[in-house]
Structures are given as structure tokens and as C-alpha cells.
N, C-alpha and C. Protein backbone atom coordinates (compact mmCIF):
# COMPACT_ATOMS: atom_id res chain seq x y z
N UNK A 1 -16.09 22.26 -4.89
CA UNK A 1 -16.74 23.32 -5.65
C UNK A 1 -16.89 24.59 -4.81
N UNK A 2 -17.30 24.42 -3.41
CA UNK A 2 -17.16 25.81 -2.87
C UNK A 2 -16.26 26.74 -2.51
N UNK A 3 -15.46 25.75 -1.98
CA UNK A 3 -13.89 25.94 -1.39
C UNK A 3 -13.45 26.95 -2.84
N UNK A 4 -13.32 26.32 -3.95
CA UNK A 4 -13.15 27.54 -5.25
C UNK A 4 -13.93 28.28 -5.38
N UNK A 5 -15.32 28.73 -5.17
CA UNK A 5 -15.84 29.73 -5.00
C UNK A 5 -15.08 30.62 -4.09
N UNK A 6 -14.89 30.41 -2.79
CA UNK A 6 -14.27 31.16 -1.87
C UNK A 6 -12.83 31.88 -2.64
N UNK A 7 -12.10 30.93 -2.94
CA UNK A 7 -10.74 31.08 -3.67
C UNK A 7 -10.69 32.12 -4.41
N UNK A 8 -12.18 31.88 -5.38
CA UNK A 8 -11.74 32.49 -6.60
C UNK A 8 -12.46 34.66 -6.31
N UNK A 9 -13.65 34.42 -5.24
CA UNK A 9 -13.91 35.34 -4.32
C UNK A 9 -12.66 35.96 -3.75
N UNK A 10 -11.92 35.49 -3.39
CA UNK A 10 -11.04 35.70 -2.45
C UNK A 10 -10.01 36.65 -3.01
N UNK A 11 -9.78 35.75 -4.37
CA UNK A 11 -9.06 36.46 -5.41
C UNK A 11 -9.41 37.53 -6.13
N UNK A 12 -10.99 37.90 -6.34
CA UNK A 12 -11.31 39.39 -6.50
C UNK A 12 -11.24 40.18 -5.74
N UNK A 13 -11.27 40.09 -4.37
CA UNK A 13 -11.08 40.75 -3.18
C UNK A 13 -9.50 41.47 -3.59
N UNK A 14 -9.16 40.68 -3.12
CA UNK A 14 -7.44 41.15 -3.18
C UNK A 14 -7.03 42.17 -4.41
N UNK A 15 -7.69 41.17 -5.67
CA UNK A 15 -7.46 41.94 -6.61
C UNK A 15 -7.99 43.50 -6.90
N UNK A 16 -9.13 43.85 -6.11
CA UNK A 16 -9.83 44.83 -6.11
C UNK A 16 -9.06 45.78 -5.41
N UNK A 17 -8.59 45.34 -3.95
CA UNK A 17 -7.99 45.61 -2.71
C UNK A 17 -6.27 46.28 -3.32
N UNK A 18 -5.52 45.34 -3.87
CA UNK A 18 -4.38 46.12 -4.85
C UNK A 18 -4.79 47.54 -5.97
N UNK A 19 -5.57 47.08 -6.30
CA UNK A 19 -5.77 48.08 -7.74
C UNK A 19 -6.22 49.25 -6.85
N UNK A 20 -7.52 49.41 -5.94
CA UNK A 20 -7.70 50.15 -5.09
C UNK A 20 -6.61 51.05 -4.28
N UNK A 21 -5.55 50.22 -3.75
CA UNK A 21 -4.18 50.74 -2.88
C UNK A 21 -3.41 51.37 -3.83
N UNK A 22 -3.63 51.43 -4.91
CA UNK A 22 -2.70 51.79 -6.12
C UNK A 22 -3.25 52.95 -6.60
N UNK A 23 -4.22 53.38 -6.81
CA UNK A 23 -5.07 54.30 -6.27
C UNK A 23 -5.16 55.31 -5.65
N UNK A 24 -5.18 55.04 -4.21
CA UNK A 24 -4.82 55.61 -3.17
C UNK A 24 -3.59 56.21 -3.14
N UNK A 25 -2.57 55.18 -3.24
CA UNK A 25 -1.16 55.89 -2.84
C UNK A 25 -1.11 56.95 -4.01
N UNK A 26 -1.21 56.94 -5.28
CA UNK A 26 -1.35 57.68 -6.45
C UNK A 26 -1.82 59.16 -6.18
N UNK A 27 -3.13 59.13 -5.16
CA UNK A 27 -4.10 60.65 -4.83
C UNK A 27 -3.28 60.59 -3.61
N UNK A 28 -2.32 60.01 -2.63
CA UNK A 28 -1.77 60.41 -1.43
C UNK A 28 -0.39 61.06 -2.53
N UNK A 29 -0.01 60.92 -3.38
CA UNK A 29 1.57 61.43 -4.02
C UNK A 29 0.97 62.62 -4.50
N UNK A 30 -0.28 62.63 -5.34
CA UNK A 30 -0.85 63.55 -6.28
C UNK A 30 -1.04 64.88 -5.08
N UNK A 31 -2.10 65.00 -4.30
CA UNK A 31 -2.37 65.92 -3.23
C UNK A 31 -1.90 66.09 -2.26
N UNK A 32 -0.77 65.27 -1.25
CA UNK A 32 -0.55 65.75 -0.59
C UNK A 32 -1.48 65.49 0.59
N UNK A 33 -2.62 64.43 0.80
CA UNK A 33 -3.59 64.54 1.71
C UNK A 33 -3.16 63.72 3.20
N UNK A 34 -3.72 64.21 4.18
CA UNK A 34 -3.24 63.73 5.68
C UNK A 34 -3.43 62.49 6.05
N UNK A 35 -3.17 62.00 6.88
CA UNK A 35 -3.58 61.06 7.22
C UNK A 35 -5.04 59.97 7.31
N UNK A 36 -5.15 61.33 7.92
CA UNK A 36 -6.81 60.94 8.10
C UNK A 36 -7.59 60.17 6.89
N UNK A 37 -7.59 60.88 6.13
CA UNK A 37 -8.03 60.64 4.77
C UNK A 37 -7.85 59.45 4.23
N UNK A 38 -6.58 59.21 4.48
CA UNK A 38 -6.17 58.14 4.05
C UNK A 38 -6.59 56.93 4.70
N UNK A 39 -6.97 56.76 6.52
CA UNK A 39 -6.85 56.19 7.41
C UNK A 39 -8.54 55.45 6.62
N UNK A 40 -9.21 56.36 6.58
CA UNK A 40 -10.75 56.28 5.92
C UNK A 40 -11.18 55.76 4.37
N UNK A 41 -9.55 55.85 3.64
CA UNK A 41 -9.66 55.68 2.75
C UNK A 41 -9.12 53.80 2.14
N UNK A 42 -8.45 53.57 3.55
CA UNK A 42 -8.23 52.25 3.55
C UNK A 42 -9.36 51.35 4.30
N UNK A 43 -9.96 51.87 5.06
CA UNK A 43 -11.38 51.23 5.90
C UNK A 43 -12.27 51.40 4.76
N UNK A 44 -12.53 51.90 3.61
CA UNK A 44 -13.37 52.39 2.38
C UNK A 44 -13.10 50.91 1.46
N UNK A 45 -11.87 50.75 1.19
CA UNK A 45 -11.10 49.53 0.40
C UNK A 45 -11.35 48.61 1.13
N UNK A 46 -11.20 48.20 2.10
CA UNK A 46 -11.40 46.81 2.88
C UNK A 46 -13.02 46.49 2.85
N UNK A 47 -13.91 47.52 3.34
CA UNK A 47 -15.01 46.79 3.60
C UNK A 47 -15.75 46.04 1.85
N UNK A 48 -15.61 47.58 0.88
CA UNK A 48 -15.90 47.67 -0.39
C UNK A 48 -15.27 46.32 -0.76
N UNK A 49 -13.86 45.68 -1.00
CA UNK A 49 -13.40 44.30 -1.38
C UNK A 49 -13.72 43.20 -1.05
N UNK A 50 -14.17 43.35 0.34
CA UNK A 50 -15.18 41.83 1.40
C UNK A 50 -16.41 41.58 0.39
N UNK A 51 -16.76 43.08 0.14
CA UNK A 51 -18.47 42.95 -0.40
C UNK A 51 -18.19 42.02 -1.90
N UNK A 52 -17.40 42.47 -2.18
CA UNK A 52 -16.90 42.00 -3.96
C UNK A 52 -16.69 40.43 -3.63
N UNK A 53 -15.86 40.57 -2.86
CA UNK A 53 -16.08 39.00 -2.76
C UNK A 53 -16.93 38.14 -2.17
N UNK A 54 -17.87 38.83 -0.85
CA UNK A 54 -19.14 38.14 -0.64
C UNK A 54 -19.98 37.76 -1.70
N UNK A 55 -20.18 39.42 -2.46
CA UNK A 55 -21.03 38.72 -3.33
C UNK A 55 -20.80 37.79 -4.54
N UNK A 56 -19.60 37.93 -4.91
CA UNK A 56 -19.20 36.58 -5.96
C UNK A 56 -19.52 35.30 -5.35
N UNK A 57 -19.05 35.34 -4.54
CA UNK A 57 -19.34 34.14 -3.18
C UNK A 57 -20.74 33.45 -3.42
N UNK A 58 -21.57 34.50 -2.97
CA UNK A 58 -22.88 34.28 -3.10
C UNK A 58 -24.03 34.15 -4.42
N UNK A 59 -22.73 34.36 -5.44
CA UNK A 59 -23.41 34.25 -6.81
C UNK A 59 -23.14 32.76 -7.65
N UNK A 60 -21.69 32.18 -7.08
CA UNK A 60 -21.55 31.36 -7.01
C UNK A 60 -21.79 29.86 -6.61
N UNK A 61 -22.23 30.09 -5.35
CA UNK A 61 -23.33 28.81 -4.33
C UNK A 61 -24.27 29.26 -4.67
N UNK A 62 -25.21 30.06 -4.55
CA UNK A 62 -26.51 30.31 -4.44
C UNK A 62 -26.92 29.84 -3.32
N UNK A 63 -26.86 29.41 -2.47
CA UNK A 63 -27.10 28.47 -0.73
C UNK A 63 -26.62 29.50 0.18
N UNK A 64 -27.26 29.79 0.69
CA UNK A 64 -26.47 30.24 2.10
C UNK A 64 -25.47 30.98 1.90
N UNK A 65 -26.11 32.28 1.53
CA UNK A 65 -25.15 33.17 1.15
C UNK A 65 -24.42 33.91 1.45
N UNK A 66 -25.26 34.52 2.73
CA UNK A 66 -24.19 35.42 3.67
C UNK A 66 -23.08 34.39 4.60
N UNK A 67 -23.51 33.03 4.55
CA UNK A 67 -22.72 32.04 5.21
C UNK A 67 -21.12 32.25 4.19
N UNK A 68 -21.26 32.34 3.24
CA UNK A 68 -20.35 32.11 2.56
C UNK A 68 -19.44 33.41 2.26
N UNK A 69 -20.42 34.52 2.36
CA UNK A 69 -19.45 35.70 2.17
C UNK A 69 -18.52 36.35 3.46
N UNK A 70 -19.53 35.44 4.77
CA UNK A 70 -19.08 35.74 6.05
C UNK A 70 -17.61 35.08 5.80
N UNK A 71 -17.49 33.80 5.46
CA UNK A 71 -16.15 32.84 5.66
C UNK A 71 -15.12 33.45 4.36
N UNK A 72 -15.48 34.68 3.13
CA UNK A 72 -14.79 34.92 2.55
C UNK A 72 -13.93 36.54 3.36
N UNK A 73 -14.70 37.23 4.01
CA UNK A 73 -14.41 38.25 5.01
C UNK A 73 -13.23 38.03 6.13
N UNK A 74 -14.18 36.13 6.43
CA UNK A 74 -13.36 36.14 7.98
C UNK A 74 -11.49 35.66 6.75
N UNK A 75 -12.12 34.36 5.64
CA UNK A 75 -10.98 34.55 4.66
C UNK A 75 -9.47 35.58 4.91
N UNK A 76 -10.00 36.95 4.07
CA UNK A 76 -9.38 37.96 3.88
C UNK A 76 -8.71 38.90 5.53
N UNK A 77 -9.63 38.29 6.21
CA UNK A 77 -8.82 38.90 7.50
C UNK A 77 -7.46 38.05 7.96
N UNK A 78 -8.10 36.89 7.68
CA UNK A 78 -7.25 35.98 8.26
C UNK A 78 -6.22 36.07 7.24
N UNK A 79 -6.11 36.05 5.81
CA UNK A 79 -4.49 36.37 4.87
C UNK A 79 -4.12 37.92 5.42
N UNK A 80 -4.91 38.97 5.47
CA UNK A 80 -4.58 40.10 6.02
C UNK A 80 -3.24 40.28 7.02
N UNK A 81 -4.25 39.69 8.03
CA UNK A 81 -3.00 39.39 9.20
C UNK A 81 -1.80 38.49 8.96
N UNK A 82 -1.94 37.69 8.26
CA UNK A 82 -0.85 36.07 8.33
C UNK A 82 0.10 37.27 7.45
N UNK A 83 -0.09 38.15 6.47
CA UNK A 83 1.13 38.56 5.22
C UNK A 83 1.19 39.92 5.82
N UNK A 84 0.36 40.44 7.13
CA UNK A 84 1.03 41.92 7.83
C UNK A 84 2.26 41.12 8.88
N UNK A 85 1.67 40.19 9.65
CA UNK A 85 2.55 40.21 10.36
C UNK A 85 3.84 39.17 9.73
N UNK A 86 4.11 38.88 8.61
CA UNK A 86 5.37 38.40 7.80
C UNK A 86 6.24 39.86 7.29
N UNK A 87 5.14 40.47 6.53
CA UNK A 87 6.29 41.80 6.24
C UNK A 87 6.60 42.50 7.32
N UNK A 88 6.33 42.70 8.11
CA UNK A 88 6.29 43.48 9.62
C UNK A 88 7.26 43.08 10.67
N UNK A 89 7.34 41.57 10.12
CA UNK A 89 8.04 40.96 11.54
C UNK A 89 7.65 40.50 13.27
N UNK A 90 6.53 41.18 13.39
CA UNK A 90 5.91 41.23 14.47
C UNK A 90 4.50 41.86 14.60
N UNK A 91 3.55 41.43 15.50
CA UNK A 91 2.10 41.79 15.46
C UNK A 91 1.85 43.11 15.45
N UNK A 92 1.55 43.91 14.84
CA UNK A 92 1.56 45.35 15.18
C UNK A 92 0.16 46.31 15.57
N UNK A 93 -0.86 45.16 15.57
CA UNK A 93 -1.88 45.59 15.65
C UNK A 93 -2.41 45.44 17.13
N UNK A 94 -3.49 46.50 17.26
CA UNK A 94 -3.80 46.62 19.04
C UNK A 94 -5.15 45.59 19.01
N UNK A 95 -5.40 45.20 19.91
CA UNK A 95 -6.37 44.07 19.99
C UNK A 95 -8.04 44.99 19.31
N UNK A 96 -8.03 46.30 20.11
CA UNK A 96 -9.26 46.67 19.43
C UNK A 96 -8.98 46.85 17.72
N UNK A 97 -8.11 47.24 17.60
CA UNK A 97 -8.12 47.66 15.84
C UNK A 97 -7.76 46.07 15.34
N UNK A 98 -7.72 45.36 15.77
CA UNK A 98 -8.21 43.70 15.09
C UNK A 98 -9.32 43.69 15.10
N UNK A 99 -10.17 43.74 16.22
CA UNK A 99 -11.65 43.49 16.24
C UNK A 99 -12.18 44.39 15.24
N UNK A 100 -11.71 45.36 15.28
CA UNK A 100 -12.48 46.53 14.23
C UNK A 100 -12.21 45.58 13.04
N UNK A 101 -11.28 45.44 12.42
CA UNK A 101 -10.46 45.06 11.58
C UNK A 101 -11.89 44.12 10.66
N UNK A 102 -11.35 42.66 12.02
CA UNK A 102 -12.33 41.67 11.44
C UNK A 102 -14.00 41.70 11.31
N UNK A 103 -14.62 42.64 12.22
CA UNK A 103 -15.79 43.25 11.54
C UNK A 103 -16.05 43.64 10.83
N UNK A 104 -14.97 44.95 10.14
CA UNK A 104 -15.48 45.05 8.94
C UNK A 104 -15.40 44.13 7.91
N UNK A 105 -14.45 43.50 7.89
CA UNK A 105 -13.98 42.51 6.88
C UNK A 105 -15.37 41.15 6.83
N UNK A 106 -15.93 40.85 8.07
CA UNK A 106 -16.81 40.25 8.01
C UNK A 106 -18.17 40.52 8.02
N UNK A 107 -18.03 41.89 7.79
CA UNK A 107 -19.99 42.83 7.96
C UNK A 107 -19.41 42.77 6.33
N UNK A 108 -18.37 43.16 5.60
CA UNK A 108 -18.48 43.22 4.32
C UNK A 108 -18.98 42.20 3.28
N UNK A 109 -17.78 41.33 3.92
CA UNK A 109 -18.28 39.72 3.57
C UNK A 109 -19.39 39.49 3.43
N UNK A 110 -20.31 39.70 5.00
CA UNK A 110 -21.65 39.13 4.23
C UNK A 110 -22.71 39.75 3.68
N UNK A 111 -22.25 40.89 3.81
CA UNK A 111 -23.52 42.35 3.22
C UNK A 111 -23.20 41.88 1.78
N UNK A 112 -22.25 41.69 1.31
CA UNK A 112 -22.01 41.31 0.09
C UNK A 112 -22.77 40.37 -0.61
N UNK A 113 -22.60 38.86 0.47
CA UNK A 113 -23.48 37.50 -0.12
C UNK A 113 -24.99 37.95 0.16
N UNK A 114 -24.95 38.46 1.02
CA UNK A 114 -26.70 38.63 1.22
C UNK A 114 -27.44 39.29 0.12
N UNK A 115 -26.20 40.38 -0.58
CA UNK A 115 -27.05 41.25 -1.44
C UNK A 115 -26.39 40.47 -3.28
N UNK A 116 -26.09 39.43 -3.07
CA UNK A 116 -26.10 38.59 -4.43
C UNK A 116 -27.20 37.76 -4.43
């Protein structure tokens, strides 16, 4: 039963996380905007999708909630990486921008369950 909580968490994440990127690239074609923007605008999507799925997470168990949105965060980092570094071919990320990475993904996670 939890393990599908997570799953099905997991699966709003993503799903949020696409529709979001779709989005984005849409106002990056539309305006013309730099990098930057964008760089902020994908750290905006990641943490915002952890929370979506923490808190489903946590609406789901009702137990230990930030426990659960934490393991849907650390979740989404961990498919993050496994399907960057398949399309990529190789690790491309620097050890600090992982750590960044999985913090946010796991401050999202559980800010999420805590606040279901």
C-alpha cells in the first residue's frame, strides 16, 4: 500500500514536471528569454513537483509524512539521474550541482508531506 502511494506520488511529480517543461520551453520559443531565467525556471519545476508529490504522499499514509515525501524527492532524484544519464550517455553533472540537485528534490519532498 505505500510503495503505491510513492508510485502513484511519483507519478504526479513527473506528470506535473512534463506539463511544467512544456511550458517553459513554449515562453523560452515565445520570448526569447536567457538563460538564466530559464536555469531558475527549472529549479522552480523541480522543487514545486517534489512538493506535489510529497504531499500526495503524505495524504495518502497519513503516518510519517515528511518520511514519505522525503523518499518520494530522494524517488525523483534518483529516476532524474538514472534517465539523464541514459539520454546523455554519460554523467554530466558536477558533484556540487548533484548535491544541489538532491536537496532540492528532497527539501521539496518533504516540505510537501509535512504540509499535507
Amino acid at each position: 500500500m505505500k510503495i503505491k502511494a510513492v508510485l502513484r506520488s511519483l507519478f504526479l511529480a513527473y506528470a506535473l514536471t512534463g506539463i511544467c517543461l512544456l511550458l517553459l520551453a513554449f515562453l523560452v520559443f515565445q520570448m526569447d528569454i536567457g538563460t538564466g531565467p530559464v536555469t531558475v525556471g527549472i529549479i522552480v519545476i523541480y522543487v514545486i513537483s517534489c512538493m506535489a508529490g510529497g504531499f500526495l504522499a503524505g495524504k495518502i499514509t497519513r503516518r510519517e509524512k515528511y518520511r514519505w515525501g522525503a523518499l518520494v524527492g530522494l524517488s525523483y532524484f534518483i529516476l532524474l539521474g538514472t534517465v539523464s544519464f541514459i539520454v546523455s550517455g554519460s554523467w554530466d553533472m558536477s558533484p556540487g550541482h548533484m548535491i544541489t540537485t538532491l536537496c532540492m528534490c528532497l527539501g521539496g519532498g518533504t516540505l510537501g508531506g509535512m504540509l499535507s
